[in-house]
C-alpha atoms as a PDB file:
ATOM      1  CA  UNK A   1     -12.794   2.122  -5.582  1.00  0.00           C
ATOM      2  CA  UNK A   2      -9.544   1.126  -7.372  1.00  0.00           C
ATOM      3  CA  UNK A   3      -7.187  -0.775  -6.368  1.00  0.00           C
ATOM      4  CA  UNK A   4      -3.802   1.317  -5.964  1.00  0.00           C
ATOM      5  CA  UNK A   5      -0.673  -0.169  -7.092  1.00  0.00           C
ATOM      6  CA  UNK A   6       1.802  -0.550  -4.741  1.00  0.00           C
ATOM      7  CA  UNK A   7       5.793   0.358  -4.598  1.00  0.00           C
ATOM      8  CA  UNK A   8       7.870  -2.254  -2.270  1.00  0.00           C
ATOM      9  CA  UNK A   9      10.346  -0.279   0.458  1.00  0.00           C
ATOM     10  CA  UNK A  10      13.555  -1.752   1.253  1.00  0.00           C
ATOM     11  CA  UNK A  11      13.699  -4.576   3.666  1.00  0.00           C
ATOM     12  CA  UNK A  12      16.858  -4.053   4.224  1.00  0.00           C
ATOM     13  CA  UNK A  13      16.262  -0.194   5.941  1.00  0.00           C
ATOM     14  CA  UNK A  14      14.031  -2.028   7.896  1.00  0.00           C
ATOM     15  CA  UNK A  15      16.440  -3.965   9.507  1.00  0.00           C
ATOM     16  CA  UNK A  16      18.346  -1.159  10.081  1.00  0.00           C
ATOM     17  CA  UNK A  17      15.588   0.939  11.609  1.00  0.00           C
ATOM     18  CA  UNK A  18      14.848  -2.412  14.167  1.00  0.00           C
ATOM     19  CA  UNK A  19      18.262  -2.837  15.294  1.00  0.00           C
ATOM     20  CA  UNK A  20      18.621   1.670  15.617  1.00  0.00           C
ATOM     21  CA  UNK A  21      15.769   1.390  17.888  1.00  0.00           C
ATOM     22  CA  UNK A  22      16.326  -2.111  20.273  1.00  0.00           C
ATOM     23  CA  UNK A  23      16.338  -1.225  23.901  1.00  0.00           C
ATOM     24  CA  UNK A  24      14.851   2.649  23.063  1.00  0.00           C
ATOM     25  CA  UNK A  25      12.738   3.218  26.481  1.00  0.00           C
ATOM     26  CA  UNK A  26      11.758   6.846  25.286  1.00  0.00           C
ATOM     27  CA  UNK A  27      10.554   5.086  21.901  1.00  0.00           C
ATOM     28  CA  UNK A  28       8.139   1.553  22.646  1.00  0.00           C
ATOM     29  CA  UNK A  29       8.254   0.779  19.446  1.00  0.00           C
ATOM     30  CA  UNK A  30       6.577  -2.461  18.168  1.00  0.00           C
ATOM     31  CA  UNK A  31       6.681  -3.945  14.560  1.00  0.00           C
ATOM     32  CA  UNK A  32       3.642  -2.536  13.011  1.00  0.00           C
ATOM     33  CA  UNK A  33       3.028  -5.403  10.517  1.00  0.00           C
ATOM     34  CA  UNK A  34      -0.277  -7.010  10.082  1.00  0.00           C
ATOM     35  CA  UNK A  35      -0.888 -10.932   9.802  1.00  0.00           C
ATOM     36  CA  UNK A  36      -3.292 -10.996   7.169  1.00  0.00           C
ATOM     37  CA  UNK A  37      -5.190  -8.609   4.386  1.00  0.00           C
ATOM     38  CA  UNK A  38      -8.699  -8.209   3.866  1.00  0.00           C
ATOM     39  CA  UNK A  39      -9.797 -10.336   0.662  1.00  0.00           C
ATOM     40  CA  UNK A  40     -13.368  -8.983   0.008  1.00  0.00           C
ATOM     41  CA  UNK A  41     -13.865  -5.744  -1.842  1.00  0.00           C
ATOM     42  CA  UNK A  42     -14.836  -4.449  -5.028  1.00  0.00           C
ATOM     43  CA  UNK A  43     -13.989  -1.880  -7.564  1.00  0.00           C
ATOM     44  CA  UNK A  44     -14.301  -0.321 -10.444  1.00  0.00           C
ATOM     45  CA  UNK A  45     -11.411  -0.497 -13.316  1.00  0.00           C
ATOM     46  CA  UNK A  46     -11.135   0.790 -17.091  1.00  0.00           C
ATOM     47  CA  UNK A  47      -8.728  -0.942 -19.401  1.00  0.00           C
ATOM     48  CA  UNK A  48      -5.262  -0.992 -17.841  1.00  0.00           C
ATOM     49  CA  UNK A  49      -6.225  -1.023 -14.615  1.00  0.00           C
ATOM     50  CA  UNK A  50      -5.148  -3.674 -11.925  1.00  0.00           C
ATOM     51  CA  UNK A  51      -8.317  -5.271 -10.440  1.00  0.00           C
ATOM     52  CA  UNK A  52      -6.712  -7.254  -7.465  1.00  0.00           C
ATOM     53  CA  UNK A  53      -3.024  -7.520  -5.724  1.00  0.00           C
ATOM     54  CA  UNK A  54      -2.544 -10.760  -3.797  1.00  0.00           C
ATOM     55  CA  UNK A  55      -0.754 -10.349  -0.466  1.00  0.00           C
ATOM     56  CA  UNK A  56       1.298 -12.714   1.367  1.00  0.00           C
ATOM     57  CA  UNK A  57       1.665 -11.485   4.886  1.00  0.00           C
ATOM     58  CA  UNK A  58       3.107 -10.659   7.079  1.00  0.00           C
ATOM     59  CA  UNK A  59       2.351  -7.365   5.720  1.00  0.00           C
ATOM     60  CA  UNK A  60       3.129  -3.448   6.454  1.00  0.00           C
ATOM     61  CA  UNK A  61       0.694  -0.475   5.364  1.00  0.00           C
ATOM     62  CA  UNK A  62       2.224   2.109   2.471  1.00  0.00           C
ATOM     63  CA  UNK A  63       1.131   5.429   2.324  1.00  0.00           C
ATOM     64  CA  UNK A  64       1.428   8.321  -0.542  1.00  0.00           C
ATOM     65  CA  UNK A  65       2.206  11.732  -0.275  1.00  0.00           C
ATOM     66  CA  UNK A  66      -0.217  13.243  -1.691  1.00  0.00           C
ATOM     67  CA  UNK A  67       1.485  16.748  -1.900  1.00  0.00           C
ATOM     68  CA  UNK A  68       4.708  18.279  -1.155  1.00  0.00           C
ATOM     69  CA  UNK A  69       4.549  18.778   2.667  1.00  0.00           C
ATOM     70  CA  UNK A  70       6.965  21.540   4.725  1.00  0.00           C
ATOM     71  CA  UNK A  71       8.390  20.672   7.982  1.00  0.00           C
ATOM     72  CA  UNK A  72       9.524  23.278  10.044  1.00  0.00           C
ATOM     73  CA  UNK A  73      13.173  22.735  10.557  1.00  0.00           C
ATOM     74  CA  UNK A  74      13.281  19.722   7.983  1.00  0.00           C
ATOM     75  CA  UNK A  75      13.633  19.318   4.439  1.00  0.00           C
ATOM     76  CA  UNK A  76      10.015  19.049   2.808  1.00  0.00           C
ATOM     77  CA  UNK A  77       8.363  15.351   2.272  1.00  0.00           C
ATOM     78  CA  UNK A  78       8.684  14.917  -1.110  1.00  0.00           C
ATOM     79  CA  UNK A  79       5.380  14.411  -3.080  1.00  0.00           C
ATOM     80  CA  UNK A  80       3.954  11.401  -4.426  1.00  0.00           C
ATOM     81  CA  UNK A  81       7.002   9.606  -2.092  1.00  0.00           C
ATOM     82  CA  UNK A  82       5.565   6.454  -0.291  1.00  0.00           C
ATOM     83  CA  UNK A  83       6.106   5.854   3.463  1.00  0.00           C
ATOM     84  CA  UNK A  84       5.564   2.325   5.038  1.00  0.00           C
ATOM     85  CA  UNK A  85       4.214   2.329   8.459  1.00  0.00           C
ATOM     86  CA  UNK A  86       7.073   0.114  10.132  1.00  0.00           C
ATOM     87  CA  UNK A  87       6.451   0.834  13.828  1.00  0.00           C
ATOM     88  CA  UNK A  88       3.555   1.356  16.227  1.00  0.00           C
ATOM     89  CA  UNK A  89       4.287   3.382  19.347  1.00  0.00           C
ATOM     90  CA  UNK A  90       2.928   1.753  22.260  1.00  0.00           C
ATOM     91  CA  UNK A  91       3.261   4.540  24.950  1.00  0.00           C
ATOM     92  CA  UNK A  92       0.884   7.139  22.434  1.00  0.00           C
ATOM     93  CA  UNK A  93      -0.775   4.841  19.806  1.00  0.00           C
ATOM     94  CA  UNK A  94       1.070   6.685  16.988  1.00  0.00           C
ATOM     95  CA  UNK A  95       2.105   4.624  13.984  1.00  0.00           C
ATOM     96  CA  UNK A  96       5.506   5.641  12.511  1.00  0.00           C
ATOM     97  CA  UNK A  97       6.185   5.918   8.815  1.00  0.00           C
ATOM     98  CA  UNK A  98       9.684   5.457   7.746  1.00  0.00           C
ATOM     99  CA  UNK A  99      10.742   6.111   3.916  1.00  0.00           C
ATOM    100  CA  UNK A 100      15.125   5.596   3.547  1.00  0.00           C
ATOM    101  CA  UNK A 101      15.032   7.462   1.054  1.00  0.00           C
ATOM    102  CA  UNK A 102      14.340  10.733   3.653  1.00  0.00           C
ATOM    103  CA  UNK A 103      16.220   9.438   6.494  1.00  0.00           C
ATOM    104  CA  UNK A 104      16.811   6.606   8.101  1.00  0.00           C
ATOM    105  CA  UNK A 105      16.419   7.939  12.228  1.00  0.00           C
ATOM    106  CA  UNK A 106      13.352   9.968  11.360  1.00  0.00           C
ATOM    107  CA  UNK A 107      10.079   9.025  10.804  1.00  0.00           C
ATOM    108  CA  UNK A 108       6.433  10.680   9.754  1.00  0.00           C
ATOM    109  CA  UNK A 109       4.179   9.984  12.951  1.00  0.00           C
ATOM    110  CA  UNK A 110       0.485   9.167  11.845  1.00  0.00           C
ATOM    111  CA  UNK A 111      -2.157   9.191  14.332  1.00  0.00           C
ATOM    112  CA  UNK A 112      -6.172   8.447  13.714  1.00  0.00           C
ATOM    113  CA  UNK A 113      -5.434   8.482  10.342  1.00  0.00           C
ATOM    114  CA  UNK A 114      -3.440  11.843   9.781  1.00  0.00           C
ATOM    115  CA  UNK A 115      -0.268  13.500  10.654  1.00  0.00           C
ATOM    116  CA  UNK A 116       0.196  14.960  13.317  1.00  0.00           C
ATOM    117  CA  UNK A 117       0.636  18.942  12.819  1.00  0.00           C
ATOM    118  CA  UNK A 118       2.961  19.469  16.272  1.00  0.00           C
ATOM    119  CA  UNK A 119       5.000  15.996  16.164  1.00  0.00           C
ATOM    120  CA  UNK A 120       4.675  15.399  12.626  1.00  0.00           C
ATOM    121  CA  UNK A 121       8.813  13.973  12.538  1.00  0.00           C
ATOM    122  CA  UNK A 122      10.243  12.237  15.148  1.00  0.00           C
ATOM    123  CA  UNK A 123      13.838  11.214  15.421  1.00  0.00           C
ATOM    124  CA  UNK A 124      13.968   7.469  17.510  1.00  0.00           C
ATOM    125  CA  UNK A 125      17.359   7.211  16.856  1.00  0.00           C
ATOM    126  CA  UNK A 126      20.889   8.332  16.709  1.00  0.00           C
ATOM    127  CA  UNK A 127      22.340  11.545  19.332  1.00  0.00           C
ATOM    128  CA  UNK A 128      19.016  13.215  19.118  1.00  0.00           C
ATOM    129  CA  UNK A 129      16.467  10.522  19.538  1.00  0.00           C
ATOM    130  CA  UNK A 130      13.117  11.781  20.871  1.00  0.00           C
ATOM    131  CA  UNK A 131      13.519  15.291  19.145  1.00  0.00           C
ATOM    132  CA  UNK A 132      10.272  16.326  17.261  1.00  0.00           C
ATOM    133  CA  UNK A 133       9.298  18.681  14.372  1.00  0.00           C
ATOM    134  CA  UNK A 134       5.985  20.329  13.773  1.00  0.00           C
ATOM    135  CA  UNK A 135       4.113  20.887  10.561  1.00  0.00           C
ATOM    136  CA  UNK A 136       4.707  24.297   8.689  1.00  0.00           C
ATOM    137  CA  UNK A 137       1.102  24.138   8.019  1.00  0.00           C
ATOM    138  CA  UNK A 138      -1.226  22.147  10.015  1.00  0.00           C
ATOM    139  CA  UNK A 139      -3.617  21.781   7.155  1.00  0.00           C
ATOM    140  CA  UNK A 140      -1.162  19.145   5.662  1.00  0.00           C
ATOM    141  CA  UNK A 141      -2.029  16.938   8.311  1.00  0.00           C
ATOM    142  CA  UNK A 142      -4.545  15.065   5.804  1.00  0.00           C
ATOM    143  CA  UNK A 143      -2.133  14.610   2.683  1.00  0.00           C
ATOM    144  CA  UNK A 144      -0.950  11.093   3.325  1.00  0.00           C
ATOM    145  CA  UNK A 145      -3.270   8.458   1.961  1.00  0.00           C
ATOM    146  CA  UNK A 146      -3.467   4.643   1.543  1.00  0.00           C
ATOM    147  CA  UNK A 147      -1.644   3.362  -0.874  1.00  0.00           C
ATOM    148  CA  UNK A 148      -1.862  -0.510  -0.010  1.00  0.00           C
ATOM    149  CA  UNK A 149       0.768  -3.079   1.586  1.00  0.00           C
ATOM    150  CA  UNK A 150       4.451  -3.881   0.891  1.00  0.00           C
ATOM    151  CA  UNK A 151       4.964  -7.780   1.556  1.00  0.00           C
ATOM    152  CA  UNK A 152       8.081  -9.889   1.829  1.00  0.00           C
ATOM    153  CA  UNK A 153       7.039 -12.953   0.049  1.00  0.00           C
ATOM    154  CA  UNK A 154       5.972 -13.200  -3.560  1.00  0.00           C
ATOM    155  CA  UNK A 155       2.473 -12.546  -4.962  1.00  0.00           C
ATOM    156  CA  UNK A 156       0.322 -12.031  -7.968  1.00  0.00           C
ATOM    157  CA  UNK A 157      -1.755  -9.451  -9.472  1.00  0.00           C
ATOM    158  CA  UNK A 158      -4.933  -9.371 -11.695  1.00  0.00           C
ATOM    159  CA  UNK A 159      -5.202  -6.799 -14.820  1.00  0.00           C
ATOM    160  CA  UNK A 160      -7.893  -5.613 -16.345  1.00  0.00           C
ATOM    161  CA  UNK A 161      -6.910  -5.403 -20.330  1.00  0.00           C
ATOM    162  CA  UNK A 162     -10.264  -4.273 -21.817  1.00  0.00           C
ATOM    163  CA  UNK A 163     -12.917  -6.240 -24.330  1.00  0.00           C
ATOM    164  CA  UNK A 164     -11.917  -9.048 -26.993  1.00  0.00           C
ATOM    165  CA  UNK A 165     -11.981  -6.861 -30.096  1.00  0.00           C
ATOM    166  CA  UNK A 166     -13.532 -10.454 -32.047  1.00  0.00           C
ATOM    167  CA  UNK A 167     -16.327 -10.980 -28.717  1.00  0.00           C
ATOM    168  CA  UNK A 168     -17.255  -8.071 -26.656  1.00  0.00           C
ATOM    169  CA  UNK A 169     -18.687 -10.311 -24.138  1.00  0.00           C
ATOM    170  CA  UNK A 170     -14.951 -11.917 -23.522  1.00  0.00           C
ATOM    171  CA  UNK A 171     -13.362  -9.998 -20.653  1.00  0.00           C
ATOM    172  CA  UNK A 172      -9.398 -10.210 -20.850  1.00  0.00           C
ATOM    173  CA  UNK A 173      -7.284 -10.135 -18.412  1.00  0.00           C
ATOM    174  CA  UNK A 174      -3.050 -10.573 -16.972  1.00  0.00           C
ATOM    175  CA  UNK A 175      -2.163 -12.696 -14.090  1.00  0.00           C
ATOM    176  CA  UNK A 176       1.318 -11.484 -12.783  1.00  0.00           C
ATOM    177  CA  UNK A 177       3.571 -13.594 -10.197  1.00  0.00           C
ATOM    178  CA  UNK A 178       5.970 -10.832  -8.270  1.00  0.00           C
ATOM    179  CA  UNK A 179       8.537 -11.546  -6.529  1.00  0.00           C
ATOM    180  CA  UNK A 180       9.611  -8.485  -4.513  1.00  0.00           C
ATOM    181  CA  UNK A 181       9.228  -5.344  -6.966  1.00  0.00           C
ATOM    182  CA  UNK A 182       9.965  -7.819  -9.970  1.00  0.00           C
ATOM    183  CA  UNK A 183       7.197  -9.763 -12.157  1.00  0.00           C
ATOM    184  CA  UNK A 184       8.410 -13.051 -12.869  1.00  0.00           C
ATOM    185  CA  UNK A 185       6.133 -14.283 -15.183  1.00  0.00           C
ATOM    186  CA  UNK A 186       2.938 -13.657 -16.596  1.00  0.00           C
ATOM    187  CA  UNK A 187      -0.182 -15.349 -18.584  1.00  0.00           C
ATOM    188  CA  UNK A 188      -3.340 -14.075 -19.744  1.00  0.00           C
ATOM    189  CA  UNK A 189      -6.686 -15.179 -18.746  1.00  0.00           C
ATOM    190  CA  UNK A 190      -9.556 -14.496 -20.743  1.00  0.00           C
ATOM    191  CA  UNK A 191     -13.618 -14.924 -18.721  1.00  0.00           C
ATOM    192  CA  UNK A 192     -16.828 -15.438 -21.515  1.00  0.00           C
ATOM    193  CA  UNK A 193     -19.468 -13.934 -19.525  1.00  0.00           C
ATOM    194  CA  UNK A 194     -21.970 -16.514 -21.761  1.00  0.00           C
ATOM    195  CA  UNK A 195     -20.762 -18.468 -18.952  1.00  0.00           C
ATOM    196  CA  UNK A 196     -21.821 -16.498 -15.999  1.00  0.00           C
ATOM    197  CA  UNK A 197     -20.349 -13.618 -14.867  1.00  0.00           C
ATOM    198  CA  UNK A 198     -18.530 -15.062 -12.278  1.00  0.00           C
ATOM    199  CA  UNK A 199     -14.574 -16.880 -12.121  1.00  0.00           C
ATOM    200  CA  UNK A 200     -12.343 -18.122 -10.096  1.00  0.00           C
ATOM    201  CA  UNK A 201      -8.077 -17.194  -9.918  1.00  0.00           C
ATOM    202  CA  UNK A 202      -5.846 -18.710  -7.554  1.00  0.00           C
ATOM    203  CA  UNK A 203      -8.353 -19.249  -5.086  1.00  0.00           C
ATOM    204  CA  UNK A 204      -9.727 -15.912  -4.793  1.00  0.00           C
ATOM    205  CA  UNK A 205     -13.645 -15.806  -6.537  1.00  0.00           C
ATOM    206  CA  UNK A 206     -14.476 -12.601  -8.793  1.00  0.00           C
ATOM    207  CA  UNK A 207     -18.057 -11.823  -9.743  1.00  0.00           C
ATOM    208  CA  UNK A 208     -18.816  -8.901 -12.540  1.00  0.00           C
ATOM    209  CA  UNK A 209     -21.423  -6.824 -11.331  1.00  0.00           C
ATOM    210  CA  UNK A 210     -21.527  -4.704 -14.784  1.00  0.00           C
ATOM    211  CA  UNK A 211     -19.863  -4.192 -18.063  1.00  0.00           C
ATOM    212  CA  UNK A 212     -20.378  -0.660 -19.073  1.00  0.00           C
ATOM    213  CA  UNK A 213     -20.510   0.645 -22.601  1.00  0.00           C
ATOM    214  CA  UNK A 214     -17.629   2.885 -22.214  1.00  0.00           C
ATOM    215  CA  UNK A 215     -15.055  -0.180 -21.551  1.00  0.00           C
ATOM    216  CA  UNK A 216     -15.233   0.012 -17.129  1.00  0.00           C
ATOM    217  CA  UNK A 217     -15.683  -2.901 -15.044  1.00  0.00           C
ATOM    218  CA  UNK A 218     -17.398  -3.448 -11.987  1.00  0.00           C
ATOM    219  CA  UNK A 219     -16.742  -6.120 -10.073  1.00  0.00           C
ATOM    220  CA  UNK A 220     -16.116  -7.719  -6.294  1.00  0.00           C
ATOM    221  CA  UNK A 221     -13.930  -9.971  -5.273  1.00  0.00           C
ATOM    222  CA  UNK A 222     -13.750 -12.604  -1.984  1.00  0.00           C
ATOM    223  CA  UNK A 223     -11.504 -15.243  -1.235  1.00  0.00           C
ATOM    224  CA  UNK A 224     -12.801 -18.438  -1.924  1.00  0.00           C
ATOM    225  CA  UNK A 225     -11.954 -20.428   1.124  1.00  0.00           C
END
C-alpha cells in the first residue's frame, strides 16, 4: 500500500463551519478530529514516491473523490476534490465531510465507510439547515476514498528517490519539514543496506523488507518509542 499524499483544507472554514453550527439541536455535531495516527504500516514505493508522512495531531480524516459524483438538486462533487471529515453526528453516527470550496453550510454525509445514496448532502446551517439531497445514482455511494489526515501543526515527510547510481545497495532518500501546505526545508538522507537493512528518522524505525530489481521498495515502518 502507498502512502497517499495529502492536500491541507482551510482552517479557517473550519472555524466558520464550528461557529455556523453552535447551539444546532437538529444537528449534534461533535469535532470529528482524532488524537493520534497510527505509526505502524508498510508499503510499497518506486522512485518518487513518499514512503511516510509524519502527523502531529490533533488530526482530521481527508477523503478523495474518486469520480465526478451527481446530486440531485446540487451541483456535482467535483472529482479528484478532497473533503475533510470535520464533524461527527452524534444523534445517527454519520461523519460529515465539508470541502469550502463547494459550500460552506453543506456537507457530504459518510456513513460505514460510504455515502449515503438518500442523505448524501446535508445543509446544518444557514435558513435551510436540516434539508437533505439524495444521490443521482446510488452506485456512487463508494467513490470517496482515504486520502490521509490534514493536521494543524507542522510535520515531515520521507521520499523515496531511487538507487545511488555509484552503489546500488545505497537507498536515497528526502526528509521534508511542512509547515501547513508549505515545505520549509529539506535534507537528504542516504541508508547503505551493508549496514542492515534497517534505520532510524526522527524517531520513527524503518526496516526494508526487499529491494526489487525494477527500482520498488518494500518496507514497514513503526514508531520507535
Amino acid at each position: 500500500m502507498k502512502v497517499g499524499k495529502v492536500k491541507l483544507i482551510g482552517l479557517l472554514a473550519g472555524l466558520l463551519l464550528t461557529a455556523l453550527i453552535g447551539g444546532c439541536a437538529k444537528h449534534p455535531l461533535t469535532n470529528a478530529s482524532v488524537t493520534s495516527v497510527e505509526t505502524d504500516g508498510h508499503g510499497k514505493i518506486s522512485m518518487g514516491d513518499t514512503a511516510y508522512i509524519h502527523y502531529i495531531c490533533p488530526c482530521l480524516k481527508t477523503y478523495r473523490v474518486q469520480k465526478e459524483i451527481q446530486i440531485s438538486g446540487l451541483p456535482a462533487i467535483p472529482a479528484q476534490s478532497i473533503w475533510i471529515a470535520r464533524f461527527n453526528n452524534a444523534k445517527t453516527g454519520e461523519t460529515y465531510l465539508v470541502n469550502d470550496n463547494y459550500h460552506l453550510q453543506l456537507a457530504l454525509v459518510m456513513r460505514n465507510g460510504a455515502i449515503n445514496p438518500v442523505k448524501a448532502v446535508a445543509q446544518f446551517a444557514g435558513m435551510k439547515k436540516s434539508r437533505t439531497w439524495p444521490l443521482s445514482s446510488p452506485s456512487d455511494s463508494t467513490a470517496l476514498q482515504p486520502d490521509g489526515y490534514s493536521f494543524n501543526s507542522p510535520s515531515w515527510k520521507l521520499q523515496y528517490l531511487g538507487l545511488d547510481k555509484e552503489n546500488n545497495k545505497v537507498l536515497r532518500f528526502s526528509i521534508s519539514n511542512i509547515s501547513g501546505s508549505e515545505t520549509i526545508g529539506q535534507v537528504e538522507y542516504n541508508h547503505n543496506l551493508a549496514n542492515g537493512n534497517s534505520f532510524v528518522i526522527k524517531g520513527v524505525k524503518f526496516e526494508v523488507l526487499e529491494k526489487g530489481n525494477d527500482g520498488t521498495l518494500a518496507y514497514s515502518y513503526s514508531a520507535n518509542e
